[in-house]
Protein backbone atom coordinates (compact mmCIF):
# COMPACT_ATOMS: atom_id res chain seq x y z
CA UNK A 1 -27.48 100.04 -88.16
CA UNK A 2 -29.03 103.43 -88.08
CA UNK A 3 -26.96 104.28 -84.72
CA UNK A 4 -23.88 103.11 -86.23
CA UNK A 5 -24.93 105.12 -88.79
CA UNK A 6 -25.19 108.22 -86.61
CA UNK A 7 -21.86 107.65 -84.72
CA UNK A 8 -20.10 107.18 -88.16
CA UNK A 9 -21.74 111.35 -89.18
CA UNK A 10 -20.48 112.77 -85.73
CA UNK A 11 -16.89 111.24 -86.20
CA UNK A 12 -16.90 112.55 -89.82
CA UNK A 13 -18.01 115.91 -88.44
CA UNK A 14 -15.53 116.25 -86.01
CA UNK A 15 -12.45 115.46 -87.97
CA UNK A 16 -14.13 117.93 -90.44
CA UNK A 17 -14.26 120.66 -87.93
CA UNK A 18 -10.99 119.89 -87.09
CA UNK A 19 -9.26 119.89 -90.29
CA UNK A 20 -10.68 122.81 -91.21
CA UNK A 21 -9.40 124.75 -88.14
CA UNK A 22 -6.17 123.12 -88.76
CA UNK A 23 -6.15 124.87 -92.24
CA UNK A 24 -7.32 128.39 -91.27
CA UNK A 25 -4.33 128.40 -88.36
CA UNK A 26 -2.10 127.36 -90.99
CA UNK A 27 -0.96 124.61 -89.03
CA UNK A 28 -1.47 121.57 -91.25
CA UNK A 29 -0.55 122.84 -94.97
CA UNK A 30 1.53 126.04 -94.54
CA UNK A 31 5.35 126.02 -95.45
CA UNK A 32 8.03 127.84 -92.64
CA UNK A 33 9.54 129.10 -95.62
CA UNK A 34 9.43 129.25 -99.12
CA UNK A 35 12.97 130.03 -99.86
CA UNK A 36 16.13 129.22 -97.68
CA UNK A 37 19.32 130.82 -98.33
CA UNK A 38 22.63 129.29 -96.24
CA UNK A 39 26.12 129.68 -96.07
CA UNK A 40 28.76 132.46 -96.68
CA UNK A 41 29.19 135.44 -94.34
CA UNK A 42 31.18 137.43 -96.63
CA UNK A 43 27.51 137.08 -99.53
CA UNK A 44 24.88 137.11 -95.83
CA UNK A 45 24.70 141.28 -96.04
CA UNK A 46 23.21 140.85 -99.67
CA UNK A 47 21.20 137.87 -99.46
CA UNK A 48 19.55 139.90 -96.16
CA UNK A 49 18.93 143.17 -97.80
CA UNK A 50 17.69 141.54 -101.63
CA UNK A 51 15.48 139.55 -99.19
CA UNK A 52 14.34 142.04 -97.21
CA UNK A 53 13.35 143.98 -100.47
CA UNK A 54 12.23 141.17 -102.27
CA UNK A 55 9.33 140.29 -99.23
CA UNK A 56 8.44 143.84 -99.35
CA UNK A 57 7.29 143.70 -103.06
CA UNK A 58 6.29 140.00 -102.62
CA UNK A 59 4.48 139.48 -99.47
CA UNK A 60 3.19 135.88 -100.53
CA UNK A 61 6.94 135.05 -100.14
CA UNK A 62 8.69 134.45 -97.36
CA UNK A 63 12.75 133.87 -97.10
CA UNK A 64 15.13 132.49 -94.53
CA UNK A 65 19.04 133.67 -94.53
CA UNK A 66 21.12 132.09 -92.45
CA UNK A 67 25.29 132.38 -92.67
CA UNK A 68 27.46 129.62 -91.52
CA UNK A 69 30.04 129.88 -94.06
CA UNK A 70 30.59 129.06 -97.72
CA UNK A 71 30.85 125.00 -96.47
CA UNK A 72 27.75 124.79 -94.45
CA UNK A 73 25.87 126.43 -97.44
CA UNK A 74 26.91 124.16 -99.98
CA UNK A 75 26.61 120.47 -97.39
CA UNK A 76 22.80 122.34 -96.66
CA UNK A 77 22.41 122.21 -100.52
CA UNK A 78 23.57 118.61 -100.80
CA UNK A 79 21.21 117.29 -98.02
CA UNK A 80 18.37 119.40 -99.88
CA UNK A 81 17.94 121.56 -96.52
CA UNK A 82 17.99 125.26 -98.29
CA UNK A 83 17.50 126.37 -101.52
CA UNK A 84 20.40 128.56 -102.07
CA UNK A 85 23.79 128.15 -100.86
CA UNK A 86 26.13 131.10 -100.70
CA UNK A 87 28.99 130.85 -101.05
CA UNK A 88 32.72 132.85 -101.33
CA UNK A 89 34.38 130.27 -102.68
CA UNK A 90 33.76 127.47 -105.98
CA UNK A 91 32.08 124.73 -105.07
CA UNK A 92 35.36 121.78 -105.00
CA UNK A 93 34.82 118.68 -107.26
CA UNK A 94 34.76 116.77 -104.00
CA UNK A 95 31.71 118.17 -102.86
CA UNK A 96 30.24 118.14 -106.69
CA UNK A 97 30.76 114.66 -106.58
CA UNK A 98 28.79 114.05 -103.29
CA UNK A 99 26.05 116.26 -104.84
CA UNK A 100 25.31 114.04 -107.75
CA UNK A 101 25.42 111.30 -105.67
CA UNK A 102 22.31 112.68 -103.68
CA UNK A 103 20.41 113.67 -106.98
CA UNK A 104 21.48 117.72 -106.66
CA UNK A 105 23.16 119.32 -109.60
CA UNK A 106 24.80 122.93 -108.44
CA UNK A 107 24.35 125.44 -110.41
CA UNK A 108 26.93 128.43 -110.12
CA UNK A 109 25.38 131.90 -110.29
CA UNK A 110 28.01 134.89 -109.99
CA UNK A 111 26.27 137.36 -107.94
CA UNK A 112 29.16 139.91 -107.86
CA UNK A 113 32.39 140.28 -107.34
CA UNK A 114 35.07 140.98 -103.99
CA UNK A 115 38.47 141.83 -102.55
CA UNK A 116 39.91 140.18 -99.35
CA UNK A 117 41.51 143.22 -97.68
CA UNK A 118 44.05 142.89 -95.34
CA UNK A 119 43.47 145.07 -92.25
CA UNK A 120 45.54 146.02 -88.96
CA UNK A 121 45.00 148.04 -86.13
CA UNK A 122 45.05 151.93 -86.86
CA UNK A 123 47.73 152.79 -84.66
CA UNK A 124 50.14 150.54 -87.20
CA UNK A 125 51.92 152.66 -88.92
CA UNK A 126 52.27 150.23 -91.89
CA UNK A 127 50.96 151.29 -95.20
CA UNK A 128 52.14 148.34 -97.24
CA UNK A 129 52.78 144.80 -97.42
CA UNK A 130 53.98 142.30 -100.09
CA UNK A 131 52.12 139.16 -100.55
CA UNK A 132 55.09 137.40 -99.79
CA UNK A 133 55.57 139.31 -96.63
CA UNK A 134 51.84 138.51 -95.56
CA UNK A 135 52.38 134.42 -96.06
CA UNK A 136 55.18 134.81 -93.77
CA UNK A 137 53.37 136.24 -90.79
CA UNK A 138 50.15 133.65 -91.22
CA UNK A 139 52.89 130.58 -91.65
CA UNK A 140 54.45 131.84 -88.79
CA UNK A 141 58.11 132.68 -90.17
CA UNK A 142 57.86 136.12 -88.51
CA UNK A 143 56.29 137.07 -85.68
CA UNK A 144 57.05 140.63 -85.00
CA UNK A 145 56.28 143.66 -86.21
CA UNK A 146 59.51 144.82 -85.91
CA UNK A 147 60.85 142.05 -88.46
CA UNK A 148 58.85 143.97 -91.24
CA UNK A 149 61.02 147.42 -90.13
CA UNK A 150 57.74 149.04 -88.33
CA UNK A 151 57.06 149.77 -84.27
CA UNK A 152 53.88 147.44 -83.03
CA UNK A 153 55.42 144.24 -80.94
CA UNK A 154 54.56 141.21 -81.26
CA UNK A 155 51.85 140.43 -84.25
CA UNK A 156 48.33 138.88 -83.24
CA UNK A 157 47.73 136.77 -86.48
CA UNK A 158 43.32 136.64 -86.96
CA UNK A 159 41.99 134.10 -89.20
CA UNK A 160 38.93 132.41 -90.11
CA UNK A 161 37.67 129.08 -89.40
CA UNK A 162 38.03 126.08 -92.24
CA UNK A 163 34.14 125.88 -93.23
CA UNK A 164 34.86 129.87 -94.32
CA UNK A 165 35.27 130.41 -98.03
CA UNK A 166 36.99 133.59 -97.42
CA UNK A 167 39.78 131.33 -95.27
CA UNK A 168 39.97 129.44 -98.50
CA UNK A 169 40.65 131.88 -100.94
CA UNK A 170 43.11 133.47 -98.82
CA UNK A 171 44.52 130.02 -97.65
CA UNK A 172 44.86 129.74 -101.91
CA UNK A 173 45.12 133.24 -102.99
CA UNK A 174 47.66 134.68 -100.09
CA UNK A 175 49.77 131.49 -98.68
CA UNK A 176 49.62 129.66 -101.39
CA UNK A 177 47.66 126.86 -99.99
CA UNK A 178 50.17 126.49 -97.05
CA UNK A 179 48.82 125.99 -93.65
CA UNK A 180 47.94 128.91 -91.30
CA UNK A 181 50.27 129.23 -88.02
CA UNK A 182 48.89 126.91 -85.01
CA UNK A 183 48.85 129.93 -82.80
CA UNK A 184 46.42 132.07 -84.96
CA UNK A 185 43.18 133.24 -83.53
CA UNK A 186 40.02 132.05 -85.08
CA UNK A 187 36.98 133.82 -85.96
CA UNK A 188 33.51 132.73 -86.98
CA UNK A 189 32.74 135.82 -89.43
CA UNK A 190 34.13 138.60 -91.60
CA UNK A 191 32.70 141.12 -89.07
CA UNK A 192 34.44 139.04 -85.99
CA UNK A 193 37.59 139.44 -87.83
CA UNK A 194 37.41 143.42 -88.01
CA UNK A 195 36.38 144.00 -84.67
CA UNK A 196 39.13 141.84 -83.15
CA UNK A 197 41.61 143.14 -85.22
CA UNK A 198 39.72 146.66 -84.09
CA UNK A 199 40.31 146.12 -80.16
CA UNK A 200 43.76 144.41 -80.34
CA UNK A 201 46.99 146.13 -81.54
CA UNK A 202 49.57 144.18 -82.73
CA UNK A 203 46.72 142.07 -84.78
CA UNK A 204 46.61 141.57 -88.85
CA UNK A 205 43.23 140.10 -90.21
CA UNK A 206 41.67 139.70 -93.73
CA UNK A 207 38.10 140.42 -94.39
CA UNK A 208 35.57 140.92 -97.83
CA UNK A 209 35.77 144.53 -98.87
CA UNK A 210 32.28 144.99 -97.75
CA UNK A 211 33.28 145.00 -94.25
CA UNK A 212 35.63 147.82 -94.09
CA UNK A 213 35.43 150.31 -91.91
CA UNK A 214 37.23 153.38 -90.30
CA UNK A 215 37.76 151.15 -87.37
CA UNK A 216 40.46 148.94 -89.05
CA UNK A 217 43.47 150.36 -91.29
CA UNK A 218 43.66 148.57 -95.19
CA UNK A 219 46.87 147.90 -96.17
CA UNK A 220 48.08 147.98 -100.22
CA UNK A 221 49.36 144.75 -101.51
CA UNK A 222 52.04 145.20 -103.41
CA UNK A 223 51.57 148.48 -104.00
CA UNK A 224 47.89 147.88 -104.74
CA UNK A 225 45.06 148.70 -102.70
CA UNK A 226 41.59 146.92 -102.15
CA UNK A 227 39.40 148.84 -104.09
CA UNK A 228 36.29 148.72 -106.44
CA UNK A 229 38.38 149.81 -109.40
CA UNK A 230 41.48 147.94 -108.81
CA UNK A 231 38.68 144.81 -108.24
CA UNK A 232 36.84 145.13 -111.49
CA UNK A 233 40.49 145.75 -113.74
CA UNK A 234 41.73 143.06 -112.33
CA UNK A 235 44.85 144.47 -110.36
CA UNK A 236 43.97 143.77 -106.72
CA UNK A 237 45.52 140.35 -106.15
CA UNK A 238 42.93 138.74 -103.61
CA UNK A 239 39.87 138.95 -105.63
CA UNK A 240 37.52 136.27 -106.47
CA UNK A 241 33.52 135.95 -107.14
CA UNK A 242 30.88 135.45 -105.02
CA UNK A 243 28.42 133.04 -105.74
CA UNK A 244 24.47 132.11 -104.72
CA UNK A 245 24.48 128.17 -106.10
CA UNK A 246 21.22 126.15 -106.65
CA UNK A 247 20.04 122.76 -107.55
CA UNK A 248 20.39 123.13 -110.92
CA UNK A 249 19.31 126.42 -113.03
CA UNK A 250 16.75 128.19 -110.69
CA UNK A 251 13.23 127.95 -111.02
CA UNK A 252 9.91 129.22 -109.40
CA UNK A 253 10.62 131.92 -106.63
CA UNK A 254 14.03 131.21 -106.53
CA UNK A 255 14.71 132.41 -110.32
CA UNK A 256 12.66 135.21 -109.39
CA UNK A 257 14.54 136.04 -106.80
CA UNK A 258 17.98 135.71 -108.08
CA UNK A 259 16.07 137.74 -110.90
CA UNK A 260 15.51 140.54 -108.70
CA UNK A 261 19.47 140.38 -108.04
CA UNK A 262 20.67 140.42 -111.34
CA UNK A 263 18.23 143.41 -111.51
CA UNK A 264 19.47 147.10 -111.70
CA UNK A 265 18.36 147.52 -107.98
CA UNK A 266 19.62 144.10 -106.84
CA UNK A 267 23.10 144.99 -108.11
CA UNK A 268 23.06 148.29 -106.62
CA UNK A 269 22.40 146.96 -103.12
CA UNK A 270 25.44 144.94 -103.83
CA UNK A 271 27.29 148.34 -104.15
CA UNK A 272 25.65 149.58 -100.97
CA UNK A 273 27.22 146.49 -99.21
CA UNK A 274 30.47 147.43 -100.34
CA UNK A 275 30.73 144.63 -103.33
CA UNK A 276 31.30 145.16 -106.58
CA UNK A 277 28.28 144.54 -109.15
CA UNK A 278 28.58 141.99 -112.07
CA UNK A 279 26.27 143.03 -114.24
């Protein structure tokens, strides 16, 4: 008895000695993450640099982003695999629907607002564009550049994919929920849209006004252009929200972070992005 005893102490000593190195690597109790943010590309340059901020005055926290688009965000909140979904578009009652069905309740936060611009290749000489002209190039009733009374050939048509929430709220917004022509070429990101749109003339893309940049031309729709202003008054056509959703209200280091968005520094990084701020 005493031996078993003694054999019984050693394996209790071991396991001991290896749980607690176990613990002090981290490798039994420690979290990857504490927060994970997924989805939208057009809302990943302000969930990156909040984050980014955020860790810096909260070292204990750590935080994922990830893009994807608007529709991987919001399926990674329904199967409980992040903790934010962002997203360009509002969630659809379809996927609201499957979300109660799996015990998740999404809660919309507005995190600030944006303009789809529509962009061509600087050597276009076009200026402006009517809406109605711009759902006849992507449903492929025109296909020249010529049609629309400027020089530039044949027009490259650049879209987005259909898990994008900025393809949605153009697909609504701009065509009127028509489909996009079968010959269009599709890009994973906002940023893939300007810089094809950059190298190829002839092409027409649409991109979050955060992305703009010298090497792309803006065009006015109907007679309005894609601005802050013209955003916040309401006059720029393509606008919509851009959301951060959660399982319900946010809680814990999530409300904290979001928090830290709402702030008066959070909303003026989503000025430096290029957004406009809600708050």
């Amino acid at each position: 008895m005493k031996q078993k005893a003694g054999s019984l102490k050693n394996v209790w000593f071991v396991f001991t000695i290896f749980l607690f190195s176990m613990v002090l690597s981290g490798s039994l109790f420690a979290a990857s993450t504490d927060i994970t943010i997924k989805g939208s590309t057009t809302v990943l340059p302000i969930a990156q640099v909040a984050a980014e901020e955020f860790m810096e005055a909260n070292p204990d926290i750590n935080i994922s982003v990830q893009g994807g688009g608007s529709g991987v965000g919001i399926a990674s909140l329904v199967d409980g695999t992040t903790d934010i979904a962002d997203a360009s578009r509002k969630i659809k009652s379809k996927e609201i629907d499957k979300a109660k069905a799996a015990g998740i309740n999404p809660y919309q936060n507005i995190i600030a607002m944006d303009g789809i611009a529509v962009v061509v290749h600087p050597s276009n000489p076009i200026k402006e564009m009517t809406k109605d002209q711009i759902k006849t190039i992507y449903t492929g009733k025109i296909s020249d550049w010529s049609d629309l009374g400027v020089k530039g050939g044949k027009i490259i048509v650049v879209s987005r994919d259909s898990s994008s929430g900025t393809f949605e709220t153009f697909e609504s917004l701009a065509l009127d929920k028509e489909k996009v022509r079968a010959d269009a070429l599709t890009t994973a990101s906002n940023q893939a849209v300007v810089q094809t749109v950059a190298q190829t003339p002839g092409a027409i893309g649409y991109a979050g006004i955060g992305y703009l940049s010298g090497k792309v031309k803006d065009v006015s729709i109907d007679g309005v252009k894609c601005t802050k202003q013209n955003i916040v008054k309401g006059r720029y056509s393509l606008s919509r929200p851009l959301f951060m959703y959660t399982n319900g209200a946010p809680v814990g280091n999530v409300k904290k972070l979001l928090d830290f968005i709402f702030s008066e520094r959070g909303q003026k990084i989503v000025e430096e992005e290029g957004f406009v701020a809600v708050k």
